[in-house]
C-alpha atoms as a PDB file:
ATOM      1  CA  UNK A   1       0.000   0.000   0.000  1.00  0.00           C
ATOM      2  CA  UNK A   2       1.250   3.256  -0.530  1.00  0.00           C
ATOM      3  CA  UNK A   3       0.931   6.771   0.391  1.00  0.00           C
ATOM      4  CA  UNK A   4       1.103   9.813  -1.986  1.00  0.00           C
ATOM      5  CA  UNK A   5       2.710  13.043   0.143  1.00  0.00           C
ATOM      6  CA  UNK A   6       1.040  15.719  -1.853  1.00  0.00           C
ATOM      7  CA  UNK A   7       2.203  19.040   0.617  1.00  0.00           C
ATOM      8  CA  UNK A   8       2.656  21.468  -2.841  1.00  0.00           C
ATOM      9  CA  UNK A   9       6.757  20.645  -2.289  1.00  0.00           C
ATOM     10  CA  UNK A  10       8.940  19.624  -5.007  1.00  0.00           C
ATOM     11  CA  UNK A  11      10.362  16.451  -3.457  1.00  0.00           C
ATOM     12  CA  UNK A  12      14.317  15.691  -4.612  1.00  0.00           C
ATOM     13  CA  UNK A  13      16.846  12.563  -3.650  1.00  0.00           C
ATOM     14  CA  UNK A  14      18.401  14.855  -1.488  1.00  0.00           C
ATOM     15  CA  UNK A  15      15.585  15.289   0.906  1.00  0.00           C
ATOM     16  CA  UNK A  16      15.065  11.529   0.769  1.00  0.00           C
ATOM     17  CA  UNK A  17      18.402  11.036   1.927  1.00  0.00           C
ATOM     18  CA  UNK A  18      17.528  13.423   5.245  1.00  0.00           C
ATOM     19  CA  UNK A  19      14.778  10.888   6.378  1.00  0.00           C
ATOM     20  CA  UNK A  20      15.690   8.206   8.917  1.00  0.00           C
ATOM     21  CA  UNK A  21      16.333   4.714   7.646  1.00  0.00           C
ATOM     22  CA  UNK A  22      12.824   2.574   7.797  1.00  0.00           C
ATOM     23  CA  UNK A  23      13.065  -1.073   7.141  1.00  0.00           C
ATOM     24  CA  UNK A  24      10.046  -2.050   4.668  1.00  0.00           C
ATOM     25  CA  UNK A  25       9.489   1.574   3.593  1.00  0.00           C
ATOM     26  CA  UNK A  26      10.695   2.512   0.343  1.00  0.00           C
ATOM     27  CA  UNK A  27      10.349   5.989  -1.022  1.00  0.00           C
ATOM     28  CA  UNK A  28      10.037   7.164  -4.675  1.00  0.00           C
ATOM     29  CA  UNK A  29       9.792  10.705  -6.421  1.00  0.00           C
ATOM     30  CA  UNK A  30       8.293  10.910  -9.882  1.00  0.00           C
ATOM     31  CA  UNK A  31       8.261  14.552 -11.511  1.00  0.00           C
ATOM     32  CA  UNK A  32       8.933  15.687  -7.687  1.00  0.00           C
ATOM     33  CA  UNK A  33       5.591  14.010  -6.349  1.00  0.00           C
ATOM     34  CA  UNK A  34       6.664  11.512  -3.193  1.00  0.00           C
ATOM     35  CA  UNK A  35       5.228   8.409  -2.890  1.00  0.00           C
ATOM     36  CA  UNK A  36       6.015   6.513   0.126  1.00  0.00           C
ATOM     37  CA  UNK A  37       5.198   2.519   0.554  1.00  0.00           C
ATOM     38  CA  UNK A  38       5.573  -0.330   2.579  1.00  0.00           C
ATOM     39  CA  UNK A  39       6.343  -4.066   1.906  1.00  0.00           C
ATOM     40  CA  UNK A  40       3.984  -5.428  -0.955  1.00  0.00           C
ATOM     41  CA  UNK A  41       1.939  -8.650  -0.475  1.00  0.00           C
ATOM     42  CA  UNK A  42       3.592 -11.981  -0.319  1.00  0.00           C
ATOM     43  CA  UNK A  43       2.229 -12.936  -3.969  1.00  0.00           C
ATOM     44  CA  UNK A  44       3.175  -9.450  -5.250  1.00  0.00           C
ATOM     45  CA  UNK A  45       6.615 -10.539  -4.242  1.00  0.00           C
ATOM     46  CA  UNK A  46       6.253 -14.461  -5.618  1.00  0.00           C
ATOM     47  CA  UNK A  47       5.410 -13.013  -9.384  1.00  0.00           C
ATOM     48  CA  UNK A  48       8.509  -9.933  -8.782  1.00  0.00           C
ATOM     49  CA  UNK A  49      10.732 -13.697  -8.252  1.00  0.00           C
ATOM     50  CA  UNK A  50       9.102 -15.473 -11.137  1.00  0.00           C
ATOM     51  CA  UNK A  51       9.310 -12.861 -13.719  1.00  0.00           C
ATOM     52  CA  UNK A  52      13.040 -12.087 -12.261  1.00  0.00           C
ATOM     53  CA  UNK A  53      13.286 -15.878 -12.571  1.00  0.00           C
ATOM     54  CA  UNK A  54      11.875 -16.198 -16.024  1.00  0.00           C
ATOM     55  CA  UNK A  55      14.449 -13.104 -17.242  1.00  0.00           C
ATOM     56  CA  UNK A  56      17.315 -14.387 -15.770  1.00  0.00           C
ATOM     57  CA  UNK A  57      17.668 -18.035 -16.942  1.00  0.00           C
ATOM     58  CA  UNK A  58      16.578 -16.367 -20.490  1.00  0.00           C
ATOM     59  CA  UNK A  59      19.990 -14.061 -19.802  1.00  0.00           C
ATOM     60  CA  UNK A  60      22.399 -16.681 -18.728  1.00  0.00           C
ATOM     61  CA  UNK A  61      21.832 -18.614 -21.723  1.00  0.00           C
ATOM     62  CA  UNK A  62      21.884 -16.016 -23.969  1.00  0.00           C
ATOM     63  CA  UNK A  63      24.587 -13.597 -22.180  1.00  0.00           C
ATOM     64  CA  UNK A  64      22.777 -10.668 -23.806  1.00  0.00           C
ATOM     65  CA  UNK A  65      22.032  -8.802 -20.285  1.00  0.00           C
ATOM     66  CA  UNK A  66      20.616  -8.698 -16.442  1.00  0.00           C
ATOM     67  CA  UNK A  67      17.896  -9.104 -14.652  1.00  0.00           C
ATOM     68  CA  UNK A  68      17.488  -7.451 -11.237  1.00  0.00           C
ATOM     69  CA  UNK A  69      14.998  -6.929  -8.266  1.00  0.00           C
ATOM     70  CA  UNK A  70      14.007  -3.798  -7.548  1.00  0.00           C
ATOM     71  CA  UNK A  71      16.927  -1.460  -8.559  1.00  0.00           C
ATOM     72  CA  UNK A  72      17.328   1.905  -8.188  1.00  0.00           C
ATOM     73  CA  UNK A  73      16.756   4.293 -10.789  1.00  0.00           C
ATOM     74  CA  UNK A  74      18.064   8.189 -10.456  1.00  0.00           C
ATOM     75  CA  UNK A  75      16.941   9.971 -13.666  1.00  0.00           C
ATOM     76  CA  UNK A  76      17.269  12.791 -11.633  1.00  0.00           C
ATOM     77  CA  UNK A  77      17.096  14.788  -8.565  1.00  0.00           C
ATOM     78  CA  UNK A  78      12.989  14.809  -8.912  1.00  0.00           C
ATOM     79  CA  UNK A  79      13.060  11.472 -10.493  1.00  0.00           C
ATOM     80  CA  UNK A  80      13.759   8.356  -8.263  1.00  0.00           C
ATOM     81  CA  UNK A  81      12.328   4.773  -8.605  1.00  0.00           C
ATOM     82  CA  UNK A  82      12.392   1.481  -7.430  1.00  0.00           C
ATOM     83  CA  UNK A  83      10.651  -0.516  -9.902  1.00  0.00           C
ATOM     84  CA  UNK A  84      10.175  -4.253  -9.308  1.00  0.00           C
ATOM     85  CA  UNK A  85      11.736  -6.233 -11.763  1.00  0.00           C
ATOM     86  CA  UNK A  86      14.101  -4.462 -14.798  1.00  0.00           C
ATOM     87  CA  UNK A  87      16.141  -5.965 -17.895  1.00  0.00           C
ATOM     88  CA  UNK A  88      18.938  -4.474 -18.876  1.00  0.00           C
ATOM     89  CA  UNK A  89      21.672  -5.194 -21.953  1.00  0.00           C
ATOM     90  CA  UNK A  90      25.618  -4.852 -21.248  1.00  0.00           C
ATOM     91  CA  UNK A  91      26.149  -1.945 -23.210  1.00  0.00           C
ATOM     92  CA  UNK A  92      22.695  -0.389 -21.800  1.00  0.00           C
ATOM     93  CA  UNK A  93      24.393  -1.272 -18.028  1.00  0.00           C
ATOM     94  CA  UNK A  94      28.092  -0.229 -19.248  1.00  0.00           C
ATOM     95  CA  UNK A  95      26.174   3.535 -19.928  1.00  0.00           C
ATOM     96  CA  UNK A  96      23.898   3.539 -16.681  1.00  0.00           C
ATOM     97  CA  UNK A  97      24.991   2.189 -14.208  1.00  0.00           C
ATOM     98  CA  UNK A  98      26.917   4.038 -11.765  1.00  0.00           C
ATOM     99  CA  UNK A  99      29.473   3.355  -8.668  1.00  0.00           C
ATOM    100  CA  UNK A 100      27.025   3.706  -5.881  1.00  0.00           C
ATOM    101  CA  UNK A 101      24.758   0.731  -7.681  1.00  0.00           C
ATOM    102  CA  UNK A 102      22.443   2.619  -8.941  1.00  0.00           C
ATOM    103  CA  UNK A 103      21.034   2.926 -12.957  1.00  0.00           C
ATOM    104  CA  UNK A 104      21.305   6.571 -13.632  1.00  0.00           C
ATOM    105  CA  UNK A 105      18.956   5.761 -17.263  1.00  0.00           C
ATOM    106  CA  UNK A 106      16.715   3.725 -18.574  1.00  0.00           C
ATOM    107  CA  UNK A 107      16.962  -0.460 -18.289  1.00  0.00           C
ATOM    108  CA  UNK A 108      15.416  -2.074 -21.519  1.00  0.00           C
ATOM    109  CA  UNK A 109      12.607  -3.603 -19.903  1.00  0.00           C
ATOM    110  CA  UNK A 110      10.593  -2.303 -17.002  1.00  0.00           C
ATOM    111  CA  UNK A 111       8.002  -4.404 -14.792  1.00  0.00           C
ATOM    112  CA  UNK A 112       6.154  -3.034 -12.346  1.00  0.00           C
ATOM    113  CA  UNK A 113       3.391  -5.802 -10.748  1.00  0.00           C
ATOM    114  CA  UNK A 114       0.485  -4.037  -9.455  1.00  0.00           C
ATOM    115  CA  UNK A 115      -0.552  -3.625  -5.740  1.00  0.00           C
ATOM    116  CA  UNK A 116      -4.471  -3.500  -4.486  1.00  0.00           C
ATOM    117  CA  UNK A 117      -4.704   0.395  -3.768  1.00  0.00           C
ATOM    118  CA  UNK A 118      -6.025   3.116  -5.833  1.00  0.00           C
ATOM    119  CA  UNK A 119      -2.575   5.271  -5.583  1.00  0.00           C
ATOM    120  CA  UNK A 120      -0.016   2.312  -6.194  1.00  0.00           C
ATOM    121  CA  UNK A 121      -2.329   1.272  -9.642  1.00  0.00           C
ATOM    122  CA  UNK A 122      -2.712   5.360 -10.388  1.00  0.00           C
ATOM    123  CA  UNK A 123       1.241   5.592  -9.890  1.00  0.00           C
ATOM    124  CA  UNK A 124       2.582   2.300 -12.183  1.00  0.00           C
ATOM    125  CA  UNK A 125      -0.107   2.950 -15.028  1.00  0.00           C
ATOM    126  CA  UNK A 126       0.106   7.009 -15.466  1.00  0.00           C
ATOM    127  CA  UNK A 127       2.924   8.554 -13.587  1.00  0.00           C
ATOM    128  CA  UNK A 128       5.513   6.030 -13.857  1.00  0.00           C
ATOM    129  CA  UNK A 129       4.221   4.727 -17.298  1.00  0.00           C
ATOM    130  CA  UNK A 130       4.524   8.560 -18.637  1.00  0.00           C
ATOM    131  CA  UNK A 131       8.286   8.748 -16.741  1.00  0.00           C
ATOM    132  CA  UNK A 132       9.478   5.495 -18.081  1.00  0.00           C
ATOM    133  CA  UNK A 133       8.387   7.083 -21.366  1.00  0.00           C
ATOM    134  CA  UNK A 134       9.635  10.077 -21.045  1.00  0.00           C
ATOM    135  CA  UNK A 135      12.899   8.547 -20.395  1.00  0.00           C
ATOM    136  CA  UNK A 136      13.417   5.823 -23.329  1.00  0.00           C
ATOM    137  CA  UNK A 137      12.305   2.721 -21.306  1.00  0.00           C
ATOM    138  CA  UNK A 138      11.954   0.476 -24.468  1.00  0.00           C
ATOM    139  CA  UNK A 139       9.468  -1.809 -23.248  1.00  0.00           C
ATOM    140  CA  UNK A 140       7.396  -1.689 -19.974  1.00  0.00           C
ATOM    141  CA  UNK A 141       5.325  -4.717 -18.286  1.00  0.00           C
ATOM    142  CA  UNK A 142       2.854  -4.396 -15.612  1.00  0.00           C
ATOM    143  CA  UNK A 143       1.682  -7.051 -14.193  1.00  0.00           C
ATOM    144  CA  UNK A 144      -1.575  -8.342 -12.398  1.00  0.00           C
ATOM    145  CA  UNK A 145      -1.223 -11.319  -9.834  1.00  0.00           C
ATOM    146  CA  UNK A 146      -4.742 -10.754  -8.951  1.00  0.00           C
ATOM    147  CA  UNK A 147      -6.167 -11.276 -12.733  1.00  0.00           C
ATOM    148  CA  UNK A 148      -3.311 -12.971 -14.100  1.00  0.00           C
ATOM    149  CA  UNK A 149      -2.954 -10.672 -16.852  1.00  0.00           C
ATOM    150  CA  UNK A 150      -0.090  -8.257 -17.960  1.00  0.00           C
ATOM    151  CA  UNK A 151       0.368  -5.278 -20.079  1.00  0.00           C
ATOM    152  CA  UNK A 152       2.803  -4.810 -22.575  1.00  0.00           C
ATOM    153  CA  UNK A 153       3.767  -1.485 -23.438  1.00  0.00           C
ATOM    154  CA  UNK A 154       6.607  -0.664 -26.664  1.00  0.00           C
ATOM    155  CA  UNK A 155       8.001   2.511 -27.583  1.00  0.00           C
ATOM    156  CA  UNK A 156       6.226   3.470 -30.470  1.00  0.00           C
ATOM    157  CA  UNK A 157       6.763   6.754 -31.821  1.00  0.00           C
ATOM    158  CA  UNK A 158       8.921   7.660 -29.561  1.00  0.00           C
ATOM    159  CA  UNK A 159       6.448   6.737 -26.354  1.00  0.00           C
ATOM    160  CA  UNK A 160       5.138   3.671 -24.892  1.00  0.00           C
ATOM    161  CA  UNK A 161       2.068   2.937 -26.180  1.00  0.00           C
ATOM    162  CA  UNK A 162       0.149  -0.542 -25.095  1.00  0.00           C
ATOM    163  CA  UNK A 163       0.148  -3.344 -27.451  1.00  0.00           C
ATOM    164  CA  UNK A 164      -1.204  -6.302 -25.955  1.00  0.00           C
ATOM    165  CA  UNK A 165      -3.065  -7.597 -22.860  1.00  0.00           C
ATOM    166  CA  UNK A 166      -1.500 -10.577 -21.930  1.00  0.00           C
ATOM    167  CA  UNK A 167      -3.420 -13.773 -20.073  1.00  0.00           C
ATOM    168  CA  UNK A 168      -2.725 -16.979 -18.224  1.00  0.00           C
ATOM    169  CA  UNK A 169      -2.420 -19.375 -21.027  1.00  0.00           C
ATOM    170  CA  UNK A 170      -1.038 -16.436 -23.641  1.00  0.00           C
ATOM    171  CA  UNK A 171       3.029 -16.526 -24.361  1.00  0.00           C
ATOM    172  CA  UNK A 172       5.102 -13.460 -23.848  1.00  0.00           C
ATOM    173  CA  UNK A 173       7.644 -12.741 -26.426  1.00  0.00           C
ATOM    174  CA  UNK A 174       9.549  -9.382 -27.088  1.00  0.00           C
ATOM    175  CA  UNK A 175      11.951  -8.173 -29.694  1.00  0.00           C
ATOM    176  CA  UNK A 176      14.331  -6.939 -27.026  1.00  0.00           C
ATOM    177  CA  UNK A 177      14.520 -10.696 -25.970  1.00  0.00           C
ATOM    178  CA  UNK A 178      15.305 -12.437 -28.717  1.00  0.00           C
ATOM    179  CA  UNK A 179      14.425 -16.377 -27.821  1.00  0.00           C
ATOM    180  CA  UNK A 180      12.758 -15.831 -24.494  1.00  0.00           C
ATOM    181  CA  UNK A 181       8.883 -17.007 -24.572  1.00  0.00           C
ATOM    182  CA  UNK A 182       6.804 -18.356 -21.992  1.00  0.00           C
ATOM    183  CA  UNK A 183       3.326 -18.755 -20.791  1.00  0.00           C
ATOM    184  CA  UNK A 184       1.730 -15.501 -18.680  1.00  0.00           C
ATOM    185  CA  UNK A 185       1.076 -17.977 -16.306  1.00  0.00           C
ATOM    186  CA  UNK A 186       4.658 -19.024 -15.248  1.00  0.00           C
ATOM    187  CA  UNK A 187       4.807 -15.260 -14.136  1.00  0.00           C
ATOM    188  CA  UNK A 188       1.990 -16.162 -11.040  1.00  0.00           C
ATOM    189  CA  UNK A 189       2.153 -17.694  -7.856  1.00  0.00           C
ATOM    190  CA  UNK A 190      -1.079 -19.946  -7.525  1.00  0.00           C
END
């Protein structure tokens, strides 16, 4: 669940970095708007692992990139993410990613999976959707665990635009992955 601090203040990383550490809390600014949540469900978690999992064995037979749980992502000062699940290629990570860990542009592939409340759907499927644009994501995926459904959103014109709705027994297959295909459903818990 998460909580949208809306005070009229242009939040920044900077004033992030003032607040005291808070285990399960994780804090994100899009276009200086703070949004402030705590741990996810236990399934929202299970289909982050299983579309990490999915990703990853694709990448170590293929060698083309990485796969990662919720990395950090500093477009900017008023622009600072956590997004669930990301794909990246070498040369994309060679260009982003900088000492402190953190990608400092955009990964290939986005996937954000969606959590119950109002705010959390509002913020993966119009503010982050129009950052991620905004910032060259190639691809984003947001997932449902509760439908067992996903999204699939492709630059297009130079913005992501959705392409497909995804189900259960549908296979997911992207040009950025070249090889990698598998049911919607492997991406669930049950």
């Amino acid at each position: 669940m998460s909580q949208m601090l809306n005070t009229g203040v242009r939040w920044t990383i900077h004033d992030v970095e003032l607040f005291a550490e808070n285990e399960g809390t994780r804090y994100e600014i899009v276009d200086g708007e703070l949004f402030v949540t705590r741990s996810p469900h236990f399934k929202h978690q299970q289909t982050c692992g299983r579309i990490f999992r999915q990703l990853d064995v694709w990448s170590d037979s293929t060698g083309l990139g990485e796969a990662v749980i919720n990395p950090g992502i500093l477009f900017s000062e008023s622009d600072n993410v956590i997004p669930d699940v990301v794909w990246a290629t070498k040369e994309t990570l060679a260009l982003t990613l900088d000492e402190a860990g953190h990608l400092t542009g955009a990964p290939d592939l986005v996937v954000e999976v969606l959590s119950l409340s109002k705010s959390d759907q509002r913020r993966d499927k119009e503010a982050k959707l129009k950052l991620y644009s905004s910032r060259g994501v190639k691809e984003y995926w947001i997932a449902d665990w509760r439908s067992r459904k996903l999204e699939v959103y492709r630059r297009q014109e130079n913005q992501l635009k959705l392409v497909e709705t995804l189900f259960s027994s549908d296979i997911i297959i992207s040009p950025l992955l070249p090889g990698f295909g598998c049911t919607v459903n492997q991406f669930f818990p049950v």
